[in-house]
N, C-alpha and C. Protein backbone atom coordinates (compact mmCIF):
# COMPACT_ATOMS: atom_id res chain seq x y z
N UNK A 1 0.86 -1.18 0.00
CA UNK A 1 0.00 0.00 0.00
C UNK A 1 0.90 1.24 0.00
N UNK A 2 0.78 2.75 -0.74
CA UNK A 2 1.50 3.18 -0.92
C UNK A 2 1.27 4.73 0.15
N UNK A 3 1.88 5.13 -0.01
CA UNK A 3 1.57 6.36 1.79
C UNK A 3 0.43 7.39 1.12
N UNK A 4 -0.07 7.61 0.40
CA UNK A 4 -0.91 7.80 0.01
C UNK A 4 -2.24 7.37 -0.27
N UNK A 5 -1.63 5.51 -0.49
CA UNK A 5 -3.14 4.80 0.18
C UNK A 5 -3.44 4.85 1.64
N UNK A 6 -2.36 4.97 2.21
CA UNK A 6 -2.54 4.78 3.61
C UNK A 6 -3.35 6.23 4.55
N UNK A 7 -2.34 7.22 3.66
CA UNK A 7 -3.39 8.33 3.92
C UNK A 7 -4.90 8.62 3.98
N UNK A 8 -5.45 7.82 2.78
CA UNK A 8 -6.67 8.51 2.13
C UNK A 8 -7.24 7.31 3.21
N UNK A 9 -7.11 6.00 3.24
CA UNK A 9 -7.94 5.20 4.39
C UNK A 9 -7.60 5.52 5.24
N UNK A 10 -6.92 6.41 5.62
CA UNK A 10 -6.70 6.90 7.58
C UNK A 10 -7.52 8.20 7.64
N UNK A 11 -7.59 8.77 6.61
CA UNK A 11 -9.10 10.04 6.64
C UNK A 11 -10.50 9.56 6.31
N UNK A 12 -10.57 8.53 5.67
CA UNK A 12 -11.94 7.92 4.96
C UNK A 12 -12.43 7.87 6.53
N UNK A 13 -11.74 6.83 7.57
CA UNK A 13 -11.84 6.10 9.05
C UNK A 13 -12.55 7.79 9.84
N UNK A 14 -11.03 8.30 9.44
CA UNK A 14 -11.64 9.71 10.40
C UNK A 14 -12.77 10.99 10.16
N UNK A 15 -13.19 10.34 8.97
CA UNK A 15 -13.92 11.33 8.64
C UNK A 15 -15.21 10.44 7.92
N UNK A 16 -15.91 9.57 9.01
CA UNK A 16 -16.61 8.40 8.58
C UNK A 16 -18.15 9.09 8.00
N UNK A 17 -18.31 10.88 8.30
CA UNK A 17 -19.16 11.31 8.17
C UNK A 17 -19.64 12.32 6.97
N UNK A 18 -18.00 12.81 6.52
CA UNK A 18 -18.05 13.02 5.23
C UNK A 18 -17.07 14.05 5.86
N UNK A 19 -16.96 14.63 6.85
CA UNK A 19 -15.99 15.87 7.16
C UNK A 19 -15.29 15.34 8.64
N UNK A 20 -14.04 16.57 8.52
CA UNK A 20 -13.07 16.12 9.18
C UNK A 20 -12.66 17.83 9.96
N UNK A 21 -12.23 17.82 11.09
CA UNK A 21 -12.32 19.10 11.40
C UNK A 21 -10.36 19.35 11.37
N UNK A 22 -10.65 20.75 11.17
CA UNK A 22 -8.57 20.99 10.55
C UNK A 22 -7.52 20.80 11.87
N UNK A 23 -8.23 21.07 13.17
CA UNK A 23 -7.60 20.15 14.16
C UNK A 23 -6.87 18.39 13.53
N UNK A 24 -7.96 18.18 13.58
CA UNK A 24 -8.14 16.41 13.29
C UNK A 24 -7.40 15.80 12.01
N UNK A 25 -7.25 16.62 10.80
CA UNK A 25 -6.65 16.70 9.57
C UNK A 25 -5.18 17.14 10.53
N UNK A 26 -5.08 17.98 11.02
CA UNK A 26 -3.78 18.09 10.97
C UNK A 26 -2.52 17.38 12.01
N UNK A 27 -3.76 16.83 12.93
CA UNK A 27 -3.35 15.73 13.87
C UNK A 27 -2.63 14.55 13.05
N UNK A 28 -3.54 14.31 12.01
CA UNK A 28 -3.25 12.81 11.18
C UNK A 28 -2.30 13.24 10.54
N UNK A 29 -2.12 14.08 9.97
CA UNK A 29 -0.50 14.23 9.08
C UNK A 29 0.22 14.40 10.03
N UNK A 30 0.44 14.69 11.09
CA UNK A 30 1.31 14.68 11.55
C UNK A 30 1.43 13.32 12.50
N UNK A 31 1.14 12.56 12.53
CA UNK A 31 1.00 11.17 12.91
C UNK A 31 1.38 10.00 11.66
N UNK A 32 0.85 10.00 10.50
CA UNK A 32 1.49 9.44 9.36
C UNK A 32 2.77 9.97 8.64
N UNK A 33 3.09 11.20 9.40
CA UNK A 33 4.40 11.83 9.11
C UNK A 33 4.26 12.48 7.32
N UNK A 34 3.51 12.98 7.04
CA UNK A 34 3.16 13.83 5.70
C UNK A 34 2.79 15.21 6.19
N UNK A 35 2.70 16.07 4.95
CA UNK A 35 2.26 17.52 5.16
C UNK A 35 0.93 17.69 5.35
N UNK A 36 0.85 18.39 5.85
CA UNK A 36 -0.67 19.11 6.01
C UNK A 36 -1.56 19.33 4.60
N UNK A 37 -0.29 19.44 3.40
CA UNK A 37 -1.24 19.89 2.36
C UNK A 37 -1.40 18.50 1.44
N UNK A 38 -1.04 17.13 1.60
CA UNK A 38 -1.31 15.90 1.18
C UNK A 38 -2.75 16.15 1.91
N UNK A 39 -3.00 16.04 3.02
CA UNK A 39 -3.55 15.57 3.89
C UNK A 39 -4.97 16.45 3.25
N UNK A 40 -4.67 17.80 2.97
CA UNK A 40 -5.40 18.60 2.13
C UNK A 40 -5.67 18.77 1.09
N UNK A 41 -5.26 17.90 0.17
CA UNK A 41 -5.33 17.45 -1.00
C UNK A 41 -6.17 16.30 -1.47
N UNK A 42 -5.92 15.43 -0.56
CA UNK A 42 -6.89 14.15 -0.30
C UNK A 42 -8.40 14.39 0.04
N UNK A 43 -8.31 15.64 1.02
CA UNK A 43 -9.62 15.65 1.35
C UNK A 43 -10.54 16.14 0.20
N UNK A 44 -9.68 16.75 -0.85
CA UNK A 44 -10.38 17.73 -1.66
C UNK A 44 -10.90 16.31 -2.67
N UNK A 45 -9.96 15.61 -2.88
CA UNK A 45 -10.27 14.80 -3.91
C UNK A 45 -11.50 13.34 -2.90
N UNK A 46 -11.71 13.40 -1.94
CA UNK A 46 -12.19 12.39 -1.16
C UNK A 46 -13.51 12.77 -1.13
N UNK A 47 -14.06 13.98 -1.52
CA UNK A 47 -14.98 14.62 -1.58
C UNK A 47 -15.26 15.29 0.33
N UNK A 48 -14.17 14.97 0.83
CA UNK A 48 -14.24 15.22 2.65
C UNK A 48 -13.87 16.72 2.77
N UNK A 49 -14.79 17.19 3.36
CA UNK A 49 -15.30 18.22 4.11
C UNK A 49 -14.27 18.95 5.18
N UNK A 50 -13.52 20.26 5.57
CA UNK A 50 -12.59 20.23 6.66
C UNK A 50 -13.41 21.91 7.10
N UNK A 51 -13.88 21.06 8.91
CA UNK A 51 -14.88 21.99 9.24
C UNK A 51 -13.86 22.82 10.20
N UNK A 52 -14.62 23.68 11.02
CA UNK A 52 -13.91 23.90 12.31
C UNK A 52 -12.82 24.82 11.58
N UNK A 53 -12.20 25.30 10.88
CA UNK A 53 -10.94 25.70 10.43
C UNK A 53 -10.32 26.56 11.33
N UNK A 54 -9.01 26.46 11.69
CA UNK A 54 -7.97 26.65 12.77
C UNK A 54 -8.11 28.46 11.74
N UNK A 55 -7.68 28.78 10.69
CA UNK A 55 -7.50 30.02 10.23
C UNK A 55 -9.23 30.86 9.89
N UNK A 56 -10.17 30.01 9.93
CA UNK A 56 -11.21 30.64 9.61
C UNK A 56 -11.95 30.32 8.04
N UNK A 57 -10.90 29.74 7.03
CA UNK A 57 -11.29 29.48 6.25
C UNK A 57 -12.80 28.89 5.23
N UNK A 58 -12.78 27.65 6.61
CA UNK A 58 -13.99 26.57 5.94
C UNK A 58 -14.81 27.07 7.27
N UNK A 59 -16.14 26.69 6.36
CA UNK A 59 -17.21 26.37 7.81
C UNK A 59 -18.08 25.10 7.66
């Protein structure tokens, strides 16, 4: 499996609801040891949701 599969099933798990809050996104990259913006990249393409935003961004 390649760290990128491993990524996208370690957000699918965490974000079993369709969204993931940018706390929680940024917890997991930094736990699978990747950037924040894989981690943000995936979500975009996962169709997953990143609520809560630490800068204000998403709601």
């Amino acid at each position: 499996m390649s760290e990128t599969e491993k990524v996208a099933e370690a957000l699918k798990k965490a974000a079993a609801d369709g969204k993931i809050s940018c706390t929680a996104a940024r917890r997991l990259a930094g736990e699978l040891q990747v950037s924040p913006r894989v981690v943000g990249q995936l979500c975009n393409e996962l169709k997953i949701r990143i609520k809560a935003c630490e800068l204000g961004c998403f709601k």
